[in-house]
N, C-alpha and C. Protein backbone atom coordinates (compact mmCIF):
# COMPACT_ATOMS: atom_id res chain seq x y z
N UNK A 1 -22.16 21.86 13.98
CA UNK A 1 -21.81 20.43 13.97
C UNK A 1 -20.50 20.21 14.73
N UNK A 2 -20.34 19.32 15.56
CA UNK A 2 -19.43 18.99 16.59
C UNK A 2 -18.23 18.47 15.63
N UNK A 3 -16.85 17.91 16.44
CA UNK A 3 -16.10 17.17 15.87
C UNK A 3 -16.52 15.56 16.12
N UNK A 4 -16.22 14.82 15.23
CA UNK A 4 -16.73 13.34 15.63
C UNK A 4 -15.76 12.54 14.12
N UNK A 5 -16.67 11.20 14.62
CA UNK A 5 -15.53 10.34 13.65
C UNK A 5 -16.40 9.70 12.25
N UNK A 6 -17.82 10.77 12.38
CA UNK A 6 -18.92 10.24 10.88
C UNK A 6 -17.67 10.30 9.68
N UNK A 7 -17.07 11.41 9.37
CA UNK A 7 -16.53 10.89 8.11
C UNK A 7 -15.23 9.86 7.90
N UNK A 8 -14.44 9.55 9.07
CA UNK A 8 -13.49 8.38 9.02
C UNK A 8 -14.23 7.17 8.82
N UNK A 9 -15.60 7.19 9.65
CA UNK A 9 -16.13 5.63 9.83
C UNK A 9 -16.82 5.76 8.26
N UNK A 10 -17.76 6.88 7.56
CA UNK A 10 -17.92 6.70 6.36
C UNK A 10 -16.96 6.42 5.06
N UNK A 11 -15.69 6.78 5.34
CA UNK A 11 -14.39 6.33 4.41
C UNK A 11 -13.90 4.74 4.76
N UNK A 12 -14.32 3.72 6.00
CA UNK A 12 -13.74 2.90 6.61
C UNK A 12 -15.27 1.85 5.52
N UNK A 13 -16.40 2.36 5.84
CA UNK A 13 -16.99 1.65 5.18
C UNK A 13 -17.11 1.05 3.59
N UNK A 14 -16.29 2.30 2.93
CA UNK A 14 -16.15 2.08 1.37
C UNK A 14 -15.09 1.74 1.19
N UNK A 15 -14.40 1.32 2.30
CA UNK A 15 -13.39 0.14 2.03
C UNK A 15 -11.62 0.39 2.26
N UNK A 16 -11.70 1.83 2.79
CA UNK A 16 -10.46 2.71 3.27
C UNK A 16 -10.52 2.29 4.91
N UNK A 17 -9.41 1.24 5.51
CA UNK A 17 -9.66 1.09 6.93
C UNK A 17 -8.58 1.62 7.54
N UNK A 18 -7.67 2.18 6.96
CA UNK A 18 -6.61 3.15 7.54
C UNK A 18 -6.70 4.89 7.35
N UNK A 19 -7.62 5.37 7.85
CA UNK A 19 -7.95 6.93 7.60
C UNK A 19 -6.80 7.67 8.42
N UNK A 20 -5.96 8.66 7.58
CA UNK A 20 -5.71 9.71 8.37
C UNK A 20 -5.74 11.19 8.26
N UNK A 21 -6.18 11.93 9.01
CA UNK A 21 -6.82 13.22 9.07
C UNK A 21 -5.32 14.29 9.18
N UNK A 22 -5.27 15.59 8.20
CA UNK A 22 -4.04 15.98 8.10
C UNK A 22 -4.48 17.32 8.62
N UNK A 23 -3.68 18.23 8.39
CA UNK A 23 -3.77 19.85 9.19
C UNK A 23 -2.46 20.24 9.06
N UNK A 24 -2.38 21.79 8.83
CA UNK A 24 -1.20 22.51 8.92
C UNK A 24 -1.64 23.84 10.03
N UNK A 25 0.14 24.17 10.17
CA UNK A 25 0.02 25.29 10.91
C UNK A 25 1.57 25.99 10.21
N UNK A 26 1.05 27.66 10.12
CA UNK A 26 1.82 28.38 9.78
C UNK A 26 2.23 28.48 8.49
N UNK A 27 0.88 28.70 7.99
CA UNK A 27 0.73 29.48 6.62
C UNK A 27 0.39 30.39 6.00
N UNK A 28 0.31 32.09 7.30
CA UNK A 28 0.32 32.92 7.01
C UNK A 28 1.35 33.60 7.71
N UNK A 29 2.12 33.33 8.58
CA UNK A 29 3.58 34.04 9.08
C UNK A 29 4.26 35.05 8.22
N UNK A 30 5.42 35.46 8.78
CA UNK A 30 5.91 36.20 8.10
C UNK A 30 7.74 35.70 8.49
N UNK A 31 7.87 34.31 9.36
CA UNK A 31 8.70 33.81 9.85
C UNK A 31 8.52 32.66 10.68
N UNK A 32 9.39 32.08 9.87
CA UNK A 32 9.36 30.22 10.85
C UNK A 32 8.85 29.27 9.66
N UNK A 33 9.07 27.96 10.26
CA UNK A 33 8.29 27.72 9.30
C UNK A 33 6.89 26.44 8.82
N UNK A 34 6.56 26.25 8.07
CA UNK A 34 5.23 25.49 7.69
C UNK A 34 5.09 23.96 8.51
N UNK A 35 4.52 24.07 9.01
CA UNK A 35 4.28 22.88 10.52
C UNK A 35 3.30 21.63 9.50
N UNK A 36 3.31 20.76 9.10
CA UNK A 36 2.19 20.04 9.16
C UNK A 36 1.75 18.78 9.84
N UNK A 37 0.57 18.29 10.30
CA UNK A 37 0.71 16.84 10.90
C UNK A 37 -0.40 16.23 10.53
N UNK A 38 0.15 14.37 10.67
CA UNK A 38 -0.72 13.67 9.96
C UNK A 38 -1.78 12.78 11.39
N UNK A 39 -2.66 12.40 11.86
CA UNK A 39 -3.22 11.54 12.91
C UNK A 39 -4.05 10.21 12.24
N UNK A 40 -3.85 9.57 12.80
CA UNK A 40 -4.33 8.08 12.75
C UNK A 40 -5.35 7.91 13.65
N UNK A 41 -6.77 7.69 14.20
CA UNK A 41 -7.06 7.72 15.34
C UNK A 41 -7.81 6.08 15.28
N UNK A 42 -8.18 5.75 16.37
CA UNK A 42 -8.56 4.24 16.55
C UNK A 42 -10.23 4.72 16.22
N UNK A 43 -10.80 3.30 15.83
CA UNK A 43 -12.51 3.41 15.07
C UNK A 43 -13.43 3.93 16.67
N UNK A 44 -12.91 3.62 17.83
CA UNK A 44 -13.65 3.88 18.69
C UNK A 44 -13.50 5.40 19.74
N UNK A 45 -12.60 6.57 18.28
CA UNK A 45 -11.87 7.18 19.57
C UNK A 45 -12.78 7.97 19.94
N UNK A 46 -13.19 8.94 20.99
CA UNK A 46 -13.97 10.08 21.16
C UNK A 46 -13.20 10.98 22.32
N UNK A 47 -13.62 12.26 22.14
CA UNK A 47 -13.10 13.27 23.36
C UNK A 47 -13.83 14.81 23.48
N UNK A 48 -14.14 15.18 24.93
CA UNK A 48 -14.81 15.85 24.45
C UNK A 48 -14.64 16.88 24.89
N UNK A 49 -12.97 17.71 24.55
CA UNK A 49 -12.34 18.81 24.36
C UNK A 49 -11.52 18.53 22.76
N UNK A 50 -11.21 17.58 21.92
CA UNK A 50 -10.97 18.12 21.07
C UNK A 50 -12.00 18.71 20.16
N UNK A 51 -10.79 19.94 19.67
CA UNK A 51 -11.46 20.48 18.66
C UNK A 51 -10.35 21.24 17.53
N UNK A 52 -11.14 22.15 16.42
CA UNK A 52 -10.31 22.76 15.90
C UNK A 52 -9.25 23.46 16.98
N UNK A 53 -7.78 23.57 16.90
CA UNK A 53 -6.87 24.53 17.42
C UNK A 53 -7.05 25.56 17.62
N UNK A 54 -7.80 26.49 16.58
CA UNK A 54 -8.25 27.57 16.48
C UNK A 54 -9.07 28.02 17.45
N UNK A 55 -10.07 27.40 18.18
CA UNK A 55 -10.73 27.63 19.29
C UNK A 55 -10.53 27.43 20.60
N UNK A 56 -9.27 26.66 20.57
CA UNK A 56 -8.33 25.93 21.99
C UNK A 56 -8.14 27.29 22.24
N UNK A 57 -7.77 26.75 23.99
CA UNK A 57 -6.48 28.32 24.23
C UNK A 57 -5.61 27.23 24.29
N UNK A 58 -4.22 28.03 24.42
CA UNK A 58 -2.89 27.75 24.77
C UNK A 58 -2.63 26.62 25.55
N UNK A 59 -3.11 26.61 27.02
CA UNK A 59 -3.11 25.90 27.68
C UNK A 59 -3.76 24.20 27.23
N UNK A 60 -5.20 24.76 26.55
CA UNK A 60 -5.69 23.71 25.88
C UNK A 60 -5.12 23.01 24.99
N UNK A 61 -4.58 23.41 23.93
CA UNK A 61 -3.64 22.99 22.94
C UNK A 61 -2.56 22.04 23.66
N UNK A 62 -1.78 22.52 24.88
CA UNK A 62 -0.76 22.14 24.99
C UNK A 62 -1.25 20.72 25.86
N UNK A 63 -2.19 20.52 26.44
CA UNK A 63 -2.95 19.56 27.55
C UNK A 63 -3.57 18.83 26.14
N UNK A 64 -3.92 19.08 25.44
CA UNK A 64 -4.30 17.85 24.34
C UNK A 64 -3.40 17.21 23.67
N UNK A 65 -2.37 18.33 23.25
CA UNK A 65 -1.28 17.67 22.63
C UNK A 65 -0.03 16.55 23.33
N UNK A 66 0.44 16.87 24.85
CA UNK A 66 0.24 15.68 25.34
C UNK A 66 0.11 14.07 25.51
N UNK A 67 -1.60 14.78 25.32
CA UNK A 67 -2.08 13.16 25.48
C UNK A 67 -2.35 13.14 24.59
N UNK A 68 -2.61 13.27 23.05
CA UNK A 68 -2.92 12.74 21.86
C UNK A 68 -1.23 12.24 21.45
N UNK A 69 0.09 12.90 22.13
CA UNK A 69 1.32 11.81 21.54
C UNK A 69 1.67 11.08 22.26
N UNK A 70 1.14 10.82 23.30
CA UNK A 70 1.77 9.63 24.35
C UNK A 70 0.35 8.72 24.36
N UNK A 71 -0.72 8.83 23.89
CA UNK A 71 -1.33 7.45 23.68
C UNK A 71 -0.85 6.50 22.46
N UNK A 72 -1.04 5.45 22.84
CA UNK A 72 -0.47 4.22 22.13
C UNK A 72 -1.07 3.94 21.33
N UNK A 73 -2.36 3.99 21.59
CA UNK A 73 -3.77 3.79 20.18
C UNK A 73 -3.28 4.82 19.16
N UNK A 74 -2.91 5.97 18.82
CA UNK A 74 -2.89 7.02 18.30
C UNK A 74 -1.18 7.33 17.43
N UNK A 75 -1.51 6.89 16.05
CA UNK A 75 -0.54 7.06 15.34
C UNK A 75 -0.51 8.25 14.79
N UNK A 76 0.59 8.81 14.60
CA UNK A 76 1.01 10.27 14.19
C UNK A 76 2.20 11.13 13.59
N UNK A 77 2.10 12.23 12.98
CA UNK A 77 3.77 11.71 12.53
C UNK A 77 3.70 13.60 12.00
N UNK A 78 4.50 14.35 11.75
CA UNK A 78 5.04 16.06 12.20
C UNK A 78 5.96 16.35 10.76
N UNK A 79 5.48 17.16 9.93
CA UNK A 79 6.48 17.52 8.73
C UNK A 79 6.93 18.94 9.20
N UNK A 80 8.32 19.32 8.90
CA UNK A 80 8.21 20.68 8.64
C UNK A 80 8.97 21.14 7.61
N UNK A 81 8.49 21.99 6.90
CA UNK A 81 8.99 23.18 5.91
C UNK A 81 9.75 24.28 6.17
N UNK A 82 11.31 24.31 6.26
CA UNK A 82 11.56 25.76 6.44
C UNK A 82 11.49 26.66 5.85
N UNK A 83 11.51 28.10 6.20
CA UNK A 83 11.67 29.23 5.44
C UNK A 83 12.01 29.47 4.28
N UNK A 84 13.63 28.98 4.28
CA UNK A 84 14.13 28.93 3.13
C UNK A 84 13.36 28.33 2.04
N UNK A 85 12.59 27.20 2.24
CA UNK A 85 11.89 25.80 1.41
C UNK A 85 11.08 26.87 1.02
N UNK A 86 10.40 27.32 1.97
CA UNK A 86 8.85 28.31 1.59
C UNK A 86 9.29 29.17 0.40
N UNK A 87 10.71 30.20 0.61
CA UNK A 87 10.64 31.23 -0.12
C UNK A 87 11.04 30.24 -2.30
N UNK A 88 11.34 29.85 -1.99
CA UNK A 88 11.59 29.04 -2.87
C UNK A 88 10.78 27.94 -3.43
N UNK A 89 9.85 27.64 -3.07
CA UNK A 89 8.26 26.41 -3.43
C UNK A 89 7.63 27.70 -3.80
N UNK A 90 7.28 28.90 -2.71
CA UNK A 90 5.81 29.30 -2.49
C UNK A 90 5.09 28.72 -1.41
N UNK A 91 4.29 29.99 -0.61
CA UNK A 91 3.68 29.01 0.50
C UNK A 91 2.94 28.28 0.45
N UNK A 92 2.31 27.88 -1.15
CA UNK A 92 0.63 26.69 -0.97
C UNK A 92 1.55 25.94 -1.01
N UNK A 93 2.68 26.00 -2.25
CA UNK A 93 3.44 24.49 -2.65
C UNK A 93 4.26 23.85 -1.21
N UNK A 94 4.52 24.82 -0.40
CA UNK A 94 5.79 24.74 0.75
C UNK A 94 4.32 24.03 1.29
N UNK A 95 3.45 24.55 1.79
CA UNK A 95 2.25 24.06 2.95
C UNK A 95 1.87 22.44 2.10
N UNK A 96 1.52 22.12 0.57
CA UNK A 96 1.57 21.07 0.65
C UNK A 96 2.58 20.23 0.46
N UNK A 97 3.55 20.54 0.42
CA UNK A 97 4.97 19.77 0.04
C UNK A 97 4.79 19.01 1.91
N UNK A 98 4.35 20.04 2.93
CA UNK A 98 4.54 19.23 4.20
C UNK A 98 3.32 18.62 4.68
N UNK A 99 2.52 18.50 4.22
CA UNK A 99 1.37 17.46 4.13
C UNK A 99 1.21 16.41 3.59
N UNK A 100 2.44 16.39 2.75
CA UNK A 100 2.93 15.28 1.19
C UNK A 100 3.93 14.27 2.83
N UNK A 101 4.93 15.13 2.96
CA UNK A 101 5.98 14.66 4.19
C UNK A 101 5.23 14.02 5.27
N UNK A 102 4.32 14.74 5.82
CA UNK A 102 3.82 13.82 7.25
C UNK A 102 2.92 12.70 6.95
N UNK A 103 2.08 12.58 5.84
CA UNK A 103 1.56 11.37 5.49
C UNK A 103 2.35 10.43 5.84
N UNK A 104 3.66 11.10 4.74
CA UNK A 104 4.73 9.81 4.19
C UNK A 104 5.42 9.21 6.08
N UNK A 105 5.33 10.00 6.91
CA UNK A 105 5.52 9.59 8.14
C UNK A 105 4.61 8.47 8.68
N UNK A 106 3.92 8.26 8.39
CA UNK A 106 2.61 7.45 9.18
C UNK A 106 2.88 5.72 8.50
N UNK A 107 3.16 5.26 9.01
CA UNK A 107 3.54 3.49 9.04
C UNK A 107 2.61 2.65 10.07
N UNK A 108 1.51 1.80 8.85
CA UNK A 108 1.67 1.70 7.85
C UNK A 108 1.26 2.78 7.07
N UNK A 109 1.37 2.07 5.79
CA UNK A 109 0.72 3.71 4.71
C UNK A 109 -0.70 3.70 4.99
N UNK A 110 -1.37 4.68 5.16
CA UNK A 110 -2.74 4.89 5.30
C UNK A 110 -3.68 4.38 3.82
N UNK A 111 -4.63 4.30 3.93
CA UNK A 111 -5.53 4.21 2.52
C UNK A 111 -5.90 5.55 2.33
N UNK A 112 -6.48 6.55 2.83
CA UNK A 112 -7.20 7.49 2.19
C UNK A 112 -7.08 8.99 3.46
N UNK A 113 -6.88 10.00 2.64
CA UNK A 113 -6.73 10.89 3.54
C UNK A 113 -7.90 11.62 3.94
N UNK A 114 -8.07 12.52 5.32
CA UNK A 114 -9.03 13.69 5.43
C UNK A 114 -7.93 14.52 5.73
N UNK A 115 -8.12 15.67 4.61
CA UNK A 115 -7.71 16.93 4.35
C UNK A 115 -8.26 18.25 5.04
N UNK A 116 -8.12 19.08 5.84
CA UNK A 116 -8.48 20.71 6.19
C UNK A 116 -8.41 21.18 5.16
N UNK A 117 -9.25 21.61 4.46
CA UNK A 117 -9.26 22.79 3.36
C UNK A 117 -9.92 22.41 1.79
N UNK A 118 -8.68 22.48 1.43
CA UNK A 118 -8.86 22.24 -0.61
C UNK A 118 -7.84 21.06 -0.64
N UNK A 119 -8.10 20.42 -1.75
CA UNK A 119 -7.60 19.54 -2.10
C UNK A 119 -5.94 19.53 -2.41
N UNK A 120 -5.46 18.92 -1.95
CA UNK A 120 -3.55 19.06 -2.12
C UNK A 120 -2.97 17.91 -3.13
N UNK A 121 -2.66 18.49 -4.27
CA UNK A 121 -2.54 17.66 -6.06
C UNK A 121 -1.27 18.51 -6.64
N UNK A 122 -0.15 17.42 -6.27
CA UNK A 122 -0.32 15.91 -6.50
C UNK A 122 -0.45 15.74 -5.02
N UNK A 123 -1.45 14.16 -4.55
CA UNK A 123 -0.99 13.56 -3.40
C UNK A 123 -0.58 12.31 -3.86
N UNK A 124 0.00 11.42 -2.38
CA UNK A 124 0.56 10.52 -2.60
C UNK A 124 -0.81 9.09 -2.54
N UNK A 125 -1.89 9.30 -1.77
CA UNK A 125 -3.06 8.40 -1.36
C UNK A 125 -4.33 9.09 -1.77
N UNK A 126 -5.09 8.36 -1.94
CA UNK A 126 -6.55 9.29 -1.93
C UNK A 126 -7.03 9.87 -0.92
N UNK A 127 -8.00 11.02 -1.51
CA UNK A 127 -7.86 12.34 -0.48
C UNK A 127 -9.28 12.78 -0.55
N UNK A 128 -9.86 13.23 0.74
CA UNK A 128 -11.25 14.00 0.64
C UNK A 128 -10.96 15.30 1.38
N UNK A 129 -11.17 16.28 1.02
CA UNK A 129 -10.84 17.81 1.54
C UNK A 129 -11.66 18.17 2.08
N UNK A 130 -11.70 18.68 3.77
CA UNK A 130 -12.96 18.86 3.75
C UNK A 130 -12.70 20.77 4.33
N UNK A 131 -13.50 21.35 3.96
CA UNK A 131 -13.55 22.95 4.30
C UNK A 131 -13.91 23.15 6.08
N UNK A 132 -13.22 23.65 6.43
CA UNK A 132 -13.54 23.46 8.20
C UNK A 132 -13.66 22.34 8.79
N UNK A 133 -12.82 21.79 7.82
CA UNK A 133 -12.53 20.02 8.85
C UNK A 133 -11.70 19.70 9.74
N UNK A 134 -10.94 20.84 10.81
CA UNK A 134 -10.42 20.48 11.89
C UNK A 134 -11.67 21.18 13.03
N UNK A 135 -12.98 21.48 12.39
CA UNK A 135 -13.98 21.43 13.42
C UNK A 135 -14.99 20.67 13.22
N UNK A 136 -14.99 19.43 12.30
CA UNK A 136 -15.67 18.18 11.61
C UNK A 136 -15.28 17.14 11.89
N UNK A 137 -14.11 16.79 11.93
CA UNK A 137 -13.18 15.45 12.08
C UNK A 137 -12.38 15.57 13.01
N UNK A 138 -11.89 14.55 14.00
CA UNK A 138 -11.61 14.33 15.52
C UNK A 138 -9.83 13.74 14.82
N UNK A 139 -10.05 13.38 13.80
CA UNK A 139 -8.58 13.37 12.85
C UNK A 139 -7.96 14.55 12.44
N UNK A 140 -8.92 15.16 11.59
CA UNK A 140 -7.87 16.64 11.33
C UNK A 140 -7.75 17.56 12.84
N UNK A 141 -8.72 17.34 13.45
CA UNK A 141 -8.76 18.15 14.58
C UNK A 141 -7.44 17.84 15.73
N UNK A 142 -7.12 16.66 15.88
CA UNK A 142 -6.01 16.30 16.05
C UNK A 142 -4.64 16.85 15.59
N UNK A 143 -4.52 16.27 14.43
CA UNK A 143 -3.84 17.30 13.51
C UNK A 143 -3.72 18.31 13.98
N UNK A 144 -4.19 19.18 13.48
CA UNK A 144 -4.22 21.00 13.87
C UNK A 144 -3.88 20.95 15.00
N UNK A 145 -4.14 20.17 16.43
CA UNK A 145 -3.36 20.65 17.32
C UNK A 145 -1.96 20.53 17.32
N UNK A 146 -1.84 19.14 17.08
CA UNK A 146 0.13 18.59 17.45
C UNK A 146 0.72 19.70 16.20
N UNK A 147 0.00 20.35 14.95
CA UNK A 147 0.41 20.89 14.00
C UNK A 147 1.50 22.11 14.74
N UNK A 148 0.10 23.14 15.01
CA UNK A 148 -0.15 24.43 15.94
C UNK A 148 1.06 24.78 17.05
N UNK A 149 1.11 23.10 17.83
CA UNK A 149 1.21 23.01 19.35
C UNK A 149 3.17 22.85 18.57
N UNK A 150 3.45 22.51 17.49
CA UNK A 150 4.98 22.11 17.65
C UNK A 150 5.10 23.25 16.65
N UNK A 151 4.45 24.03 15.83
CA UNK A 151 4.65 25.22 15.74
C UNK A 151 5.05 26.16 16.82
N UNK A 152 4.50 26.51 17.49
CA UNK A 152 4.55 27.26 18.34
C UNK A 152 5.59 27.02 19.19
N UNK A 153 5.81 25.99 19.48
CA UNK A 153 7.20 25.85 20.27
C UNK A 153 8.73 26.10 19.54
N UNK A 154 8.40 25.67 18.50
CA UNK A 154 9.45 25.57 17.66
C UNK A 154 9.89 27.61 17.26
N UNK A 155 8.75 27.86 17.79
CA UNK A 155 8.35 29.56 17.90
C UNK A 155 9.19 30.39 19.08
N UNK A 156 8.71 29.70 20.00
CA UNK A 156 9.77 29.94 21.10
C UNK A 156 11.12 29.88 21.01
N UNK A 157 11.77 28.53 20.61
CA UNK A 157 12.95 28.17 21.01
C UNK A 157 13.48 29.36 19.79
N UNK A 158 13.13 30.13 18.75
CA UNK A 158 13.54 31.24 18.24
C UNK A 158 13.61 32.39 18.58
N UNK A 159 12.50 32.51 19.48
CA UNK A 159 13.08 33.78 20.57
C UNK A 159 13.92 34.02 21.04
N UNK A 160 14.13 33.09 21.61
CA UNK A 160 15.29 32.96 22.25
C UNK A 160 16.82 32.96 21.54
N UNK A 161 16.78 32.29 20.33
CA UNK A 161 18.09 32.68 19.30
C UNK A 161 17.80 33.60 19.01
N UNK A 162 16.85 34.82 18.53
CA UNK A 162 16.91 35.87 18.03
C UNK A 162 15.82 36.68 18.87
N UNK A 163 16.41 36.80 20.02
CA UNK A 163 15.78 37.99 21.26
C UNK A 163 14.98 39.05 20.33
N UNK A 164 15.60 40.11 19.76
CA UNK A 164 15.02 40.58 19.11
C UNK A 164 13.51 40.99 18.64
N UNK A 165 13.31 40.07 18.19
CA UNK A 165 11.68 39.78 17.45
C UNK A 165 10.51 39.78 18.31
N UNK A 166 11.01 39.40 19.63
CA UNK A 166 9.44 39.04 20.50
C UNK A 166 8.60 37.55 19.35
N UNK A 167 9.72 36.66 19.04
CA UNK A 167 8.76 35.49 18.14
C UNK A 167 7.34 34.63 19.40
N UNK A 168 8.49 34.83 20.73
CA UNK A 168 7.56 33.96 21.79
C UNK A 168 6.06 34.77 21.67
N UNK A 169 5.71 35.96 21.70
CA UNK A 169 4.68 36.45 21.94
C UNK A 169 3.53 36.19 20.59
N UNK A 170 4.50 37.01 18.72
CA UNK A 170 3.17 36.45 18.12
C UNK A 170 3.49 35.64 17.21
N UNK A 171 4.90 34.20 17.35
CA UNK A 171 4.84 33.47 16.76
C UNK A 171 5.42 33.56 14.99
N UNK A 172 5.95 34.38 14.79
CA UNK A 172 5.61 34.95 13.37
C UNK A 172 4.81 35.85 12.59
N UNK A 173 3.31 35.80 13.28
CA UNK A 173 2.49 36.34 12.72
C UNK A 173 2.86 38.04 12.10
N UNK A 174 1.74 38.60 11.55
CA UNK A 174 2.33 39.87 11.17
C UNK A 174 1.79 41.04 11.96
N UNK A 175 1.83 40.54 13.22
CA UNK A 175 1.19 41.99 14.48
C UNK A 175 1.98 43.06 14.10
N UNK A 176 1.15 43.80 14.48
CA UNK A 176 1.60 44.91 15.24
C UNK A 176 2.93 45.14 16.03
N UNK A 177 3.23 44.57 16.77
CA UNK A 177 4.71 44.04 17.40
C UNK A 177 5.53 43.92 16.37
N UNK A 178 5.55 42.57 16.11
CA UNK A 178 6.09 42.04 15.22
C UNK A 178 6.84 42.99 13.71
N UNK A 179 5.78 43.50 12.91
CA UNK A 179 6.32 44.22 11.92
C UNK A 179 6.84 45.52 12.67
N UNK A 180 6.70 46.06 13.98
CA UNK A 180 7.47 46.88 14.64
C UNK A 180 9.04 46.55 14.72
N UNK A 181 9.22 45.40 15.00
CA UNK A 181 10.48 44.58 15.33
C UNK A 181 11.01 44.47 13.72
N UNK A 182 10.30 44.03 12.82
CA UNK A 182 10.94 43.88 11.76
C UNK A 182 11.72 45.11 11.18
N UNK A 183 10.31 46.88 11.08
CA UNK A 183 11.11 47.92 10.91
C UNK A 183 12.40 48.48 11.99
N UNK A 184 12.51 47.71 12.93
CA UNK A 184 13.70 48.30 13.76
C UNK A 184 14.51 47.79 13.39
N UNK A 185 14.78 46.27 13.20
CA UNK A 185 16.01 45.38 13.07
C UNK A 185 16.02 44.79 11.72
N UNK A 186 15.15 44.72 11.20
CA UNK A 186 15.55 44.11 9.38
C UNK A 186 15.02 42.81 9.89
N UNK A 187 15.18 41.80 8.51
CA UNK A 187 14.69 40.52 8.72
C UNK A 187 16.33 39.71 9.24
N UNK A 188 15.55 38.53 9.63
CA UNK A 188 16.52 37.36 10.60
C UNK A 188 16.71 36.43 9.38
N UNK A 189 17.39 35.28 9.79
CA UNK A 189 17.36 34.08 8.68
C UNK A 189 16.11 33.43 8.96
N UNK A 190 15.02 33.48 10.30
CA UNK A 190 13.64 33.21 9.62
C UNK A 190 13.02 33.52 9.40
N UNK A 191 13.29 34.67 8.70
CA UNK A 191 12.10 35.54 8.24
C UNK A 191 11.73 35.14 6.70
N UNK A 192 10.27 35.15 6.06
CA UNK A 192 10.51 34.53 4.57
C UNK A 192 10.47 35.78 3.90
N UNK A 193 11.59 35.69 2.89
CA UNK A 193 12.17 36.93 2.20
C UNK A 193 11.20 37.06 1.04
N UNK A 194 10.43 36.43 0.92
CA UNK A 194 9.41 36.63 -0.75
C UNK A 194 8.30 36.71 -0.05
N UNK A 195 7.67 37.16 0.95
CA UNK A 195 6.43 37.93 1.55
C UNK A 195 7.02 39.05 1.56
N UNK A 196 6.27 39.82 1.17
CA UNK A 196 6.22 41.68 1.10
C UNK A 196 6.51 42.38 2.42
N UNK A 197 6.13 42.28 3.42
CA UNK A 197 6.35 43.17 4.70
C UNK A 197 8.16 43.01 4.68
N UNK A 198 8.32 41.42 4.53
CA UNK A 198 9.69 41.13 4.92
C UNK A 198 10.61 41.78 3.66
N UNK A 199 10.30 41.51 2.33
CA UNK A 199 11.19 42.08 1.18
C UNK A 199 11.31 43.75 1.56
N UNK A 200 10.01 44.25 1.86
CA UNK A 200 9.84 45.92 2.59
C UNK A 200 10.94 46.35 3.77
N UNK A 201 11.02 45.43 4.50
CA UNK A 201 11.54 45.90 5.37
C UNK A 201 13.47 46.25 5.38
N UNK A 202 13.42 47.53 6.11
CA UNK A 202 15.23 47.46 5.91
C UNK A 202 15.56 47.77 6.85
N UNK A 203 16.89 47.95 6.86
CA UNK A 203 17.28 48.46 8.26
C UNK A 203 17.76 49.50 8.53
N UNK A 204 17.54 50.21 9.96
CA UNK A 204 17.66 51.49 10.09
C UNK A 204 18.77 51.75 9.40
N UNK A 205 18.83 53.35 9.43
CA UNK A 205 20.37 53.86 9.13
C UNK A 205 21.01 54.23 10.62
N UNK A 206 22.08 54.10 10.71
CA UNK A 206 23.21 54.02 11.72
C UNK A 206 24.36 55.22 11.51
């Protein structure tokens, strides 16, 4: 099943005419932190490269994301969670604490949300969760990109403060690389200290 707008226009009909479709990025890292975003899309939108993030490349991501924030039809709005927040919530509570935040971005208030995943309780609006709904909905699918796409940058510009890590290459994730870099140099200030690889890790002796 493609991405399309059957379940916004089925929420618009039972009387919800402000739908917005949510998505996170960077909720299995091991550094950086919890990205989420909220999209608004107009009743007539269609396109036919979005999709889940997950199946974009790079290039794609970054060419959608783009033009899904510089159109005018297209309301939208970017939470983030840092590290610190994470080690201290937990990552479901940290991941929905910023899904709670980017809603609250979107003016006006929406009526009813579409959710990626499981249901996020407490929310602030009514909510339908849907399981693989940034490859169902042209809203969450949205989402997940600008999510992903300001993750990832926000990925970079840490490389670069902390050379070190190679963050530009896997972002946080827990490669191969990556936990290489961690056993050489210890953790950074974005690293989250209550995931295990990172509490594991120490630093050489000298």
């Amino acid at each position: 099943m493609k991405c399309s707008l059957d379940h916004e226009r089925a929420l618009r009909q039972k009387g919800f005419p402000l739908v917005v479709g949510i998505d996170e990025a960077g909720r299995g890292p091991l550094a950086g932190p919890v990205v989420a975003a909220a999209v608004v899309l107009a009743d007539g939108f269609h396109h036919d490269r979005l999709d889940d993030s997950k199946k974009l490349t790079a290039r794609q991501r970054d060419e959608l994301y783009s033009e899904l924030t510089s159109r005018a039809d297209i309301n939208w709005a970017v939470a983030i969670v840092e590290p610190d927040e994470v080690d201290r919530l937990n990552i479901l509570e940290a991941t929905h604490e910023a899904m709670r935040r980017a809603v609250a971005g979107i003016v006006p208030d929406p009526d009813h949300a579409l959710i990626d995943g499981l249901p996020v309780l407490p929310f602030p609006i009514p909510q339908t969760a849907l399981v693989g709904g940034d490859g169902l909905s042209f809203s969450i699918a949205a989402a997940s990109v600008i999510a992903k796409v300001t993750r990832d940058r926000i990925m970079v510009a840490m490389d670069a403060q902390y050379p070190g890590y190679e963050f530009a290459q896997h972002k946080g994730y827990g490669t191969a690389l990556h936990l290489a870099k961690l056993r050489a140099h210890g953790p950074c200030p974005i690293h989250r200290k209550s995931f295990s690889p990172v509490r594991q890790a120490v630093l050489p002796l000298t």
